[in-house]
PDB file of N, CA and C in Angstrom:
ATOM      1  N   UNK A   1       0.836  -1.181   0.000  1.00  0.00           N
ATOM      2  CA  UNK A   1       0.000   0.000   0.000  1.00  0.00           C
ATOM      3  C   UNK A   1       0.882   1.246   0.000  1.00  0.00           C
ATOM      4  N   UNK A   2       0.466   2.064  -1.272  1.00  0.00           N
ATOM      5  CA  UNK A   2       1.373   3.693  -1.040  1.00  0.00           C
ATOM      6  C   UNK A   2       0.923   4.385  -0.371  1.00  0.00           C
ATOM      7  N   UNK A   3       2.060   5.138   0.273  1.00  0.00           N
ATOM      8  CA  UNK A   3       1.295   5.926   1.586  1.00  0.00           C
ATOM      9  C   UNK A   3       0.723   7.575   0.411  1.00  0.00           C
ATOM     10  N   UNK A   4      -0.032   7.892   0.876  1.00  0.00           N
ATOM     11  CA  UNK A   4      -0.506   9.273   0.020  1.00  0.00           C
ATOM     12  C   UNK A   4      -1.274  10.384   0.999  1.00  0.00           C
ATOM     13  N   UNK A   5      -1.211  11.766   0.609  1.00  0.00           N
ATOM     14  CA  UNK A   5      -1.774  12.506   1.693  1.00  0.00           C
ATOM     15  C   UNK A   5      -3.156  13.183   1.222  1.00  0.00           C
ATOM     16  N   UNK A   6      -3.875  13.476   1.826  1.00  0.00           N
ATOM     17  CA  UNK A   6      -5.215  14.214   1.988  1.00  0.00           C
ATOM     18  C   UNK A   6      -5.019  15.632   2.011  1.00  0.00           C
ATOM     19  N   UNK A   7      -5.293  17.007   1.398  1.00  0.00           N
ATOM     20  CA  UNK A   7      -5.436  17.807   1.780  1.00  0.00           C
ATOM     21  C   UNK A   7      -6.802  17.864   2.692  1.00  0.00           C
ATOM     22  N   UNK A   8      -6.691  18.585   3.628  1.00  0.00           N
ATOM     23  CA  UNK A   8      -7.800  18.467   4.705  1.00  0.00           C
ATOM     24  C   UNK A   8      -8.473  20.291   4.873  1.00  0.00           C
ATOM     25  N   UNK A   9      -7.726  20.891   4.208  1.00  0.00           N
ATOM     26  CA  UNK A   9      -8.724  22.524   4.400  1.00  0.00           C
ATOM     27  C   UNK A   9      -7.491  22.736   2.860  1.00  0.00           C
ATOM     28  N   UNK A  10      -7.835  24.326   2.051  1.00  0.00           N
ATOM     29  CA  UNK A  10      -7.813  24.739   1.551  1.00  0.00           C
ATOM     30  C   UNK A  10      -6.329  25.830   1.818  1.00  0.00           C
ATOM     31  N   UNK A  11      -5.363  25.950   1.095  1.00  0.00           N
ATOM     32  CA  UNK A  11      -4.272  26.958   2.127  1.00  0.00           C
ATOM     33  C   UNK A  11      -4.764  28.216   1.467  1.00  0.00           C
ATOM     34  N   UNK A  12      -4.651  28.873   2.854  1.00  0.00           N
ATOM     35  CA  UNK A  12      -5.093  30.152   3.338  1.00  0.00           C
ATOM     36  C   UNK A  12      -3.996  30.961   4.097  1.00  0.00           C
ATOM     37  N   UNK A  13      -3.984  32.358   3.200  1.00  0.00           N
ATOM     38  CA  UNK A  13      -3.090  33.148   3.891  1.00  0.00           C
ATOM     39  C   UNK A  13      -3.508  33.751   5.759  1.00  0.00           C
ATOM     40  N   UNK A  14      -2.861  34.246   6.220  1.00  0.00           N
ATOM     41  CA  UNK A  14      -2.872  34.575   7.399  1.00  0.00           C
ATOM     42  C   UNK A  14      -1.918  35.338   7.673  1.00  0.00           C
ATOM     43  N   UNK A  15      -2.389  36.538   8.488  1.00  0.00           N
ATOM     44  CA  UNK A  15      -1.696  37.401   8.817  1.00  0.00           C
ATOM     45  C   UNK A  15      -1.053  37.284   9.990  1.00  0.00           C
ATOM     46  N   UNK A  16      -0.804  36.115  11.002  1.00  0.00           N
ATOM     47  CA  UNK A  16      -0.496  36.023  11.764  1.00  0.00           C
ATOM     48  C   UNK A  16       0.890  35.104  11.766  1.00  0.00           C
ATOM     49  N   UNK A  17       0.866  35.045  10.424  1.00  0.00           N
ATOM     50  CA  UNK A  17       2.598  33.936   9.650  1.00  0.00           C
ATOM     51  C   UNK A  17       3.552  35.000   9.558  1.00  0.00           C
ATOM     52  N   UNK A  18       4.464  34.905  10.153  1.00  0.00           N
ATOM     53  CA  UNK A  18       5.726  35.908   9.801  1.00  0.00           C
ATOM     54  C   UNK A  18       6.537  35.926   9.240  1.00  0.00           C
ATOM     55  N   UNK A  19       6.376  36.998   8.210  1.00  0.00           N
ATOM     56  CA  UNK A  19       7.372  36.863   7.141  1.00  0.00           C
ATOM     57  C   UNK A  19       8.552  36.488   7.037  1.00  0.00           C
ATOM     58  N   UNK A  20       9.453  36.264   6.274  1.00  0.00           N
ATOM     59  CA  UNK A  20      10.902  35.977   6.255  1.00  0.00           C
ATOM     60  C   UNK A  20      11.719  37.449   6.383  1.00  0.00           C
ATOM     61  N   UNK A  21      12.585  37.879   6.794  1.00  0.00           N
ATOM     62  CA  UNK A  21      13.258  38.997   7.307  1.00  0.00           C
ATOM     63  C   UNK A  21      14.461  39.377   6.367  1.00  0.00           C
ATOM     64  N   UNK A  22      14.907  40.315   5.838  1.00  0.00           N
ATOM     65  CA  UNK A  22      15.969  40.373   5.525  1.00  0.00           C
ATOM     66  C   UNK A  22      17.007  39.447   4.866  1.00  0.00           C
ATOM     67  N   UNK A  23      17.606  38.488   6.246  1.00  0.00           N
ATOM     68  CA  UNK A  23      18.409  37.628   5.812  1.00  0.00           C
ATOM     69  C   UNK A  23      17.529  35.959   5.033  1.00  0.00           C
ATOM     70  N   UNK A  24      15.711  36.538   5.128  1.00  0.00           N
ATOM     71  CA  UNK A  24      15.363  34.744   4.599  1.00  0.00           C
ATOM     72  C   UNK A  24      14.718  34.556   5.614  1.00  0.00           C
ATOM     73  N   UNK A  25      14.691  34.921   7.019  1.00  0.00           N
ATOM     74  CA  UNK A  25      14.394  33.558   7.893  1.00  0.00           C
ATOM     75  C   UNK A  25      13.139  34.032   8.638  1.00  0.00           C
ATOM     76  N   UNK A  26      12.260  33.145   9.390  1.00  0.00           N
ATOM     77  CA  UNK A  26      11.090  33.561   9.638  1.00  0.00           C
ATOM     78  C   UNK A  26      11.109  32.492  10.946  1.00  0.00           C
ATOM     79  N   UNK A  27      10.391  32.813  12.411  1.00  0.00           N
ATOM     80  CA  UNK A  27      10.403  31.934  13.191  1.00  0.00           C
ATOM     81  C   UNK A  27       8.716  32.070  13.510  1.00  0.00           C
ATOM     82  N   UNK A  28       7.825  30.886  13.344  1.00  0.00           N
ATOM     83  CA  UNK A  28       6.759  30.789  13.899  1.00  0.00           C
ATOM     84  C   UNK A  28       6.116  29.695  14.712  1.00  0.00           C
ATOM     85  N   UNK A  29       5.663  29.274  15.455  1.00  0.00           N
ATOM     86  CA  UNK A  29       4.956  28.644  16.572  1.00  0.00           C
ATOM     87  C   UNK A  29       4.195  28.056  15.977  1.00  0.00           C
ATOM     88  N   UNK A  30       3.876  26.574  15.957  1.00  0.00           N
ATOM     89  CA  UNK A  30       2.704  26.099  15.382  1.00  0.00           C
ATOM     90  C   UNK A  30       2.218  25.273  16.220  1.00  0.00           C
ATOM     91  N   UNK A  31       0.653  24.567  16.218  1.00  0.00           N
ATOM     92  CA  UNK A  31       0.253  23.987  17.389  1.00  0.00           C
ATOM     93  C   UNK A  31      -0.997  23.529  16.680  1.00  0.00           C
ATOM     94  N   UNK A  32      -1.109  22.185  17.067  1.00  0.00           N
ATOM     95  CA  UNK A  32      -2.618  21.578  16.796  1.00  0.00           C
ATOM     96  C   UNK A  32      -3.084  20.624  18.160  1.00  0.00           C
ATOM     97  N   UNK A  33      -4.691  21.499  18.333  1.00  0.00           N
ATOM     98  CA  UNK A  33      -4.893  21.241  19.394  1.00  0.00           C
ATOM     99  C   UNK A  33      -6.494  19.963  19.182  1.00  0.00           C
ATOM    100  N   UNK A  34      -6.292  18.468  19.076  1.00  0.00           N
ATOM    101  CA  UNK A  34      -7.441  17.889  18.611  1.00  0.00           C
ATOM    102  C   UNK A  34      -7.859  17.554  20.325  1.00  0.00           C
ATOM    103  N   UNK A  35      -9.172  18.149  19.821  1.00  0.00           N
ATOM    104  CA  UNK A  35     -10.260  18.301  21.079  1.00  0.00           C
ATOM    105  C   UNK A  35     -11.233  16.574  20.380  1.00  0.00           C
ATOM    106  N   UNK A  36     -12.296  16.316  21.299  1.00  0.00           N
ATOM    107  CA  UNK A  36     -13.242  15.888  21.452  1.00  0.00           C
ATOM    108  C   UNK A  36     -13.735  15.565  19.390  1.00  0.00           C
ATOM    109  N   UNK A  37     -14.328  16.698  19.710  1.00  0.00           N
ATOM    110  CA  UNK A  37     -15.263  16.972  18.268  1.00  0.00           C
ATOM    111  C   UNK A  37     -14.637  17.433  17.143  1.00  0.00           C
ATOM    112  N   UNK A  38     -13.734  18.098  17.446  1.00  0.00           N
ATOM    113  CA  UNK A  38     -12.638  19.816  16.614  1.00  0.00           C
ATOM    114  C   UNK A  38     -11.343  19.549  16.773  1.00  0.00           C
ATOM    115  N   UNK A  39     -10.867  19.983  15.547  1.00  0.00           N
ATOM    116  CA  UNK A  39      -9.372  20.006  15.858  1.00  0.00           C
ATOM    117  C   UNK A  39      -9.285  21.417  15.544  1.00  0.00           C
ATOM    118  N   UNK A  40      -8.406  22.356  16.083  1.00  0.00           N
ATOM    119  CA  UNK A  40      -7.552  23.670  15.892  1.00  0.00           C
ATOM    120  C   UNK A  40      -6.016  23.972  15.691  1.00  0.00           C
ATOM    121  N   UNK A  41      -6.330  24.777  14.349  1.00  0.00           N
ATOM    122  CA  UNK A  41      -4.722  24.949  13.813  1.00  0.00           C
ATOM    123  C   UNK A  41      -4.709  26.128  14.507  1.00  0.00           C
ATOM    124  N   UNK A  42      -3.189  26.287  15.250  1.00  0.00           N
ATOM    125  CA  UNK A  42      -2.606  27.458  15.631  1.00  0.00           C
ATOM    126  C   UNK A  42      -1.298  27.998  15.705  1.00  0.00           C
ATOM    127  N   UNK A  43      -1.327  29.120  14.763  1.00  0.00           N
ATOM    128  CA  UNK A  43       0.082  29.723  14.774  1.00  0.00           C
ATOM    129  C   UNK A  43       0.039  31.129  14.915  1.00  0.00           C
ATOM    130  N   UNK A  44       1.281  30.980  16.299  1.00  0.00           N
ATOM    131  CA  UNK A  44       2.044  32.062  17.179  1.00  0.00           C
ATOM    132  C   UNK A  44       0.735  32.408  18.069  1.00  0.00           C
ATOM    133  N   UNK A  45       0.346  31.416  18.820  1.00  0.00           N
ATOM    134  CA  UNK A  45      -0.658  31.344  19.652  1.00  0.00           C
ATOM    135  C   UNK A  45      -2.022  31.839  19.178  1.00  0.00           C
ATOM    136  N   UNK A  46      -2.188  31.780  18.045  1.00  0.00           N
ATOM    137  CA  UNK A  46      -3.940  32.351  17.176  1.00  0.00           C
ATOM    138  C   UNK A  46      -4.325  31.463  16.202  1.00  0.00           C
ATOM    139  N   UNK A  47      -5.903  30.501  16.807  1.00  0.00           N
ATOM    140  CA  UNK A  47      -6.309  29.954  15.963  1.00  0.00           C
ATOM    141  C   UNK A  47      -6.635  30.649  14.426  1.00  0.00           C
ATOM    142  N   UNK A  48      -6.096  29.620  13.481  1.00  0.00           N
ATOM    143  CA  UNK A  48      -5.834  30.346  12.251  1.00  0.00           C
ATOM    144  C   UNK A  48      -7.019  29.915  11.305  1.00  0.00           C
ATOM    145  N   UNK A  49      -7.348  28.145  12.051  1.00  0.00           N
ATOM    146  CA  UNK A  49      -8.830  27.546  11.448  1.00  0.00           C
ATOM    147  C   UNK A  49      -8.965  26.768  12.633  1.00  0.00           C
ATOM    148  N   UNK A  50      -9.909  26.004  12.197  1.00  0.00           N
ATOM    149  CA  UNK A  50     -10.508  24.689  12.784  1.00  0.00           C
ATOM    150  C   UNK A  50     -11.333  23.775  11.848  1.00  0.00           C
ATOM    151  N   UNK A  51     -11.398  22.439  12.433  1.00  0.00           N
ATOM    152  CA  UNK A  51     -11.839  21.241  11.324  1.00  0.00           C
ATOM    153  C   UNK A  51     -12.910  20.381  12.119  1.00  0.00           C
ATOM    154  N   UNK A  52     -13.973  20.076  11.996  1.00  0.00           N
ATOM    155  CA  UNK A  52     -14.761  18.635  12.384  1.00  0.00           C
ATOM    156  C   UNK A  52     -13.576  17.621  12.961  1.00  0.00           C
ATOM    157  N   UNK A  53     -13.819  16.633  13.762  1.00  0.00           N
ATOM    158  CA  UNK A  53     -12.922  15.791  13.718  1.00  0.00           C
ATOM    159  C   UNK A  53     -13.522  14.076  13.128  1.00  0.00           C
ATOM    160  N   UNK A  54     -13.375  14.970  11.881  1.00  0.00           N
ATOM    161  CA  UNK A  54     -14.038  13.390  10.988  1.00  0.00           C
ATOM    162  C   UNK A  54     -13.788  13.221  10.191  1.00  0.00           C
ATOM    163  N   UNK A  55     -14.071  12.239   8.900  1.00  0.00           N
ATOM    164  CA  UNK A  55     -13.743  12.050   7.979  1.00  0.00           C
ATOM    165  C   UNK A  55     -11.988  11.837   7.808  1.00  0.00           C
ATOM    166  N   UNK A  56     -11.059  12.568   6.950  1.00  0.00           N
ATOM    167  CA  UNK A  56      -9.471  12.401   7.143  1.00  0.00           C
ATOM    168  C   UNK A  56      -9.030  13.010   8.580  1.00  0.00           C
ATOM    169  N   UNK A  57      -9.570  13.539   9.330  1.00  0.00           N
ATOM    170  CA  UNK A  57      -9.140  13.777  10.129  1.00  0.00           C
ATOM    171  C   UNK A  57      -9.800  13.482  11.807  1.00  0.00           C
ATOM    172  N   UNK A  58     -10.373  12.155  11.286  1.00  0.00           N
ATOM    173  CA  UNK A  58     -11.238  11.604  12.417  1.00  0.00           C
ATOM    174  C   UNK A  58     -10.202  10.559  13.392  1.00  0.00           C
ATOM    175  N   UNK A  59      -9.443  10.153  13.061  1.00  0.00           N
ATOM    176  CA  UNK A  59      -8.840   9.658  13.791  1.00  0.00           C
ATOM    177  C   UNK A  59      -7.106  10.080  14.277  1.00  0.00           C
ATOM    178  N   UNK A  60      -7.205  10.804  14.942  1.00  0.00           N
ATOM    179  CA  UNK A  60      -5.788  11.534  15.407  1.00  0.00           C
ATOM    180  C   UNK A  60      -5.407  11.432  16.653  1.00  0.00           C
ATOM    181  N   UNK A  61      -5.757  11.054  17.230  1.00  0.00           N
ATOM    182  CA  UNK A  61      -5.478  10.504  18.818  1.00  0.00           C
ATOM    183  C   UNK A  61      -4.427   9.781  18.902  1.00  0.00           C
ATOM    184  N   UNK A  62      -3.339  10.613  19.345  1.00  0.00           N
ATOM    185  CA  UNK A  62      -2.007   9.358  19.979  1.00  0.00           C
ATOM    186  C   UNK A  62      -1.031   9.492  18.538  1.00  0.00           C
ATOM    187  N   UNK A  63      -1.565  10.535  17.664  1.00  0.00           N
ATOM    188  CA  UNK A  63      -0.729  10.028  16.033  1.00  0.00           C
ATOM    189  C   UNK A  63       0.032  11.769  16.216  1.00  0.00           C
ATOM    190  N   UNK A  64       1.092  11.729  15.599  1.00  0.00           N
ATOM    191  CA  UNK A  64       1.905  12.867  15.695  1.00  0.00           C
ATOM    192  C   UNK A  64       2.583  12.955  14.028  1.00  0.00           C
ATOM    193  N   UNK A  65       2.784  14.130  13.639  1.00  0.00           N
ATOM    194  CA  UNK A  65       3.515  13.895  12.186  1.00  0.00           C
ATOM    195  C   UNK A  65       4.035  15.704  11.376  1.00  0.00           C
ATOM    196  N   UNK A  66       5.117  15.087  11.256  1.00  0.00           N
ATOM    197  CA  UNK A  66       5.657  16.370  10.278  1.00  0.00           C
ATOM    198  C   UNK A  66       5.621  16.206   9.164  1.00  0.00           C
ATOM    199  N   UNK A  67       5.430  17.365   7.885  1.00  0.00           N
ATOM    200  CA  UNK A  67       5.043  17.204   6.915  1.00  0.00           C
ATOM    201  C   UNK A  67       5.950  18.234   6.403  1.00  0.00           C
ATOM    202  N   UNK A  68       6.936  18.454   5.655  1.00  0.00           N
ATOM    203  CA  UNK A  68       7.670  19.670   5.247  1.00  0.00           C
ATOM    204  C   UNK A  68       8.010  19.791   3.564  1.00  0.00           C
ATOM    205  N   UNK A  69       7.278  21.033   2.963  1.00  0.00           N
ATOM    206  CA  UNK A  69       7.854  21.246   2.094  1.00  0.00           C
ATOM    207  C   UNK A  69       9.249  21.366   1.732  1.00  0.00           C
ATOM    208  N   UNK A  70       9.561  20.470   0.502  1.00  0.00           N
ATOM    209  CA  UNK A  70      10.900  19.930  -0.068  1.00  0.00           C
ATOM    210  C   UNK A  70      11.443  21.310  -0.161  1.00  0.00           C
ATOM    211  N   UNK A  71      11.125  22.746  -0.115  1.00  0.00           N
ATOM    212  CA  UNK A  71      11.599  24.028  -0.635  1.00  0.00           C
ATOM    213  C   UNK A  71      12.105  24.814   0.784  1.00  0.00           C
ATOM    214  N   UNK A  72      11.866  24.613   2.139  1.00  0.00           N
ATOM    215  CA  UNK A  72      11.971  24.821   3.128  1.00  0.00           C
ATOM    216  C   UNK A  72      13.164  24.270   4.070  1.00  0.00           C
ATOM    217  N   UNK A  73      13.639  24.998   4.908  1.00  0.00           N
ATOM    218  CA  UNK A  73      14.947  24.407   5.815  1.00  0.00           C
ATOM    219  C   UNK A  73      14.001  24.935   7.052  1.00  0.00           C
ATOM    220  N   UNK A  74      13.580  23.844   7.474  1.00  0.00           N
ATOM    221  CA  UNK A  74      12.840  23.529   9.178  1.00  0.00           C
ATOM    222  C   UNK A  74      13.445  23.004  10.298  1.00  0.00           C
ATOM    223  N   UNK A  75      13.612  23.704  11.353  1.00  0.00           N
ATOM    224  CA  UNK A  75      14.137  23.128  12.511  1.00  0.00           C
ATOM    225  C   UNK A  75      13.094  23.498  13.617  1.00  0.00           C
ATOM    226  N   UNK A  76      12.855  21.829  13.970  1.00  0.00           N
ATOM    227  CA  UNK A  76      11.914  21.209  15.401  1.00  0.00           C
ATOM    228  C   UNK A  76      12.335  21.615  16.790  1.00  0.00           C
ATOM    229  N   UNK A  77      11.388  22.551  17.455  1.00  0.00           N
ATOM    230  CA  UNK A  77      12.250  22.232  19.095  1.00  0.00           C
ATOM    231  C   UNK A  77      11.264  22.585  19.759  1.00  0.00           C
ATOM    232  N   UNK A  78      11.161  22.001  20.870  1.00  0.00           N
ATOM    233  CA  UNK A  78      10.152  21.813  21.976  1.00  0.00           C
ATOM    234  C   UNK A  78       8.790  20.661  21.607  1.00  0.00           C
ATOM    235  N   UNK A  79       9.019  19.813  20.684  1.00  0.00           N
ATOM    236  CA  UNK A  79       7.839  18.856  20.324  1.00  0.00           C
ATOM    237  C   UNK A  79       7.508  18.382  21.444  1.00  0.00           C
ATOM    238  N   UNK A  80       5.558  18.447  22.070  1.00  0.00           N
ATOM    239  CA  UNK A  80       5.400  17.783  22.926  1.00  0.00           C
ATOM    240  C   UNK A  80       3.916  17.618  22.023  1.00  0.00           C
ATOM    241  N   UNK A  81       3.823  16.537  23.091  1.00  0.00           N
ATOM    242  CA  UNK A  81       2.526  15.473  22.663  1.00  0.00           C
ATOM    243  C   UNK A  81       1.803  15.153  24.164  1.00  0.00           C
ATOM    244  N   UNK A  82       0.773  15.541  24.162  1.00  0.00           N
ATOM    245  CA  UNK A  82      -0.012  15.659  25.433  1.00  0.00           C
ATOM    246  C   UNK A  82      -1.093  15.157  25.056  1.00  0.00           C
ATOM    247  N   UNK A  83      -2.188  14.645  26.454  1.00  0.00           N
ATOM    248  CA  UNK A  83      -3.180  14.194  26.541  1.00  0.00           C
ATOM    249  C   UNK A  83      -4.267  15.302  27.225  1.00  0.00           C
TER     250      UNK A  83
END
């Protein structure tokens, strides 16, 4: 089986993404918070959307995952995974 991905919302600008600076570089906070019913995208502490928690994104409990555009240099720190 090939693994393949779902887009799950539509990309949407936001004014709360910070630009790249001068030298290129941009530092932002990201956070997904799956509740009960809802999941919430949030970056630099401001929900940016939210989703049903169904269909591709009905089962997320206990599952964690990075996804990075091939055009991007990303560095991870502080990953936590809570209940």
């Amino acid at each position: 089986m090939a693994d393949s991905t779902v887009n799950i919302s539509e990309k949407v600008a936001s004014e709360v993404v910070k630009k790249p600076d001068a030298s290129g570089k941009s530092t932002n906070t990201l956070e997904v918070r799956a509740a009960a019913d809802q999941i919430e995208y949030v970056v630099n502490g401001q929900v940016v959307h939210s989703t049903p928690k169904n269909g591709p994104t009905a089962k997320t409990d206990g599952i964690y995952g990075i996804r990075v555009n091939h055009l991007l240099e990303v560095q991870v720190d502080g990953l936590i995974v809570s209940k």
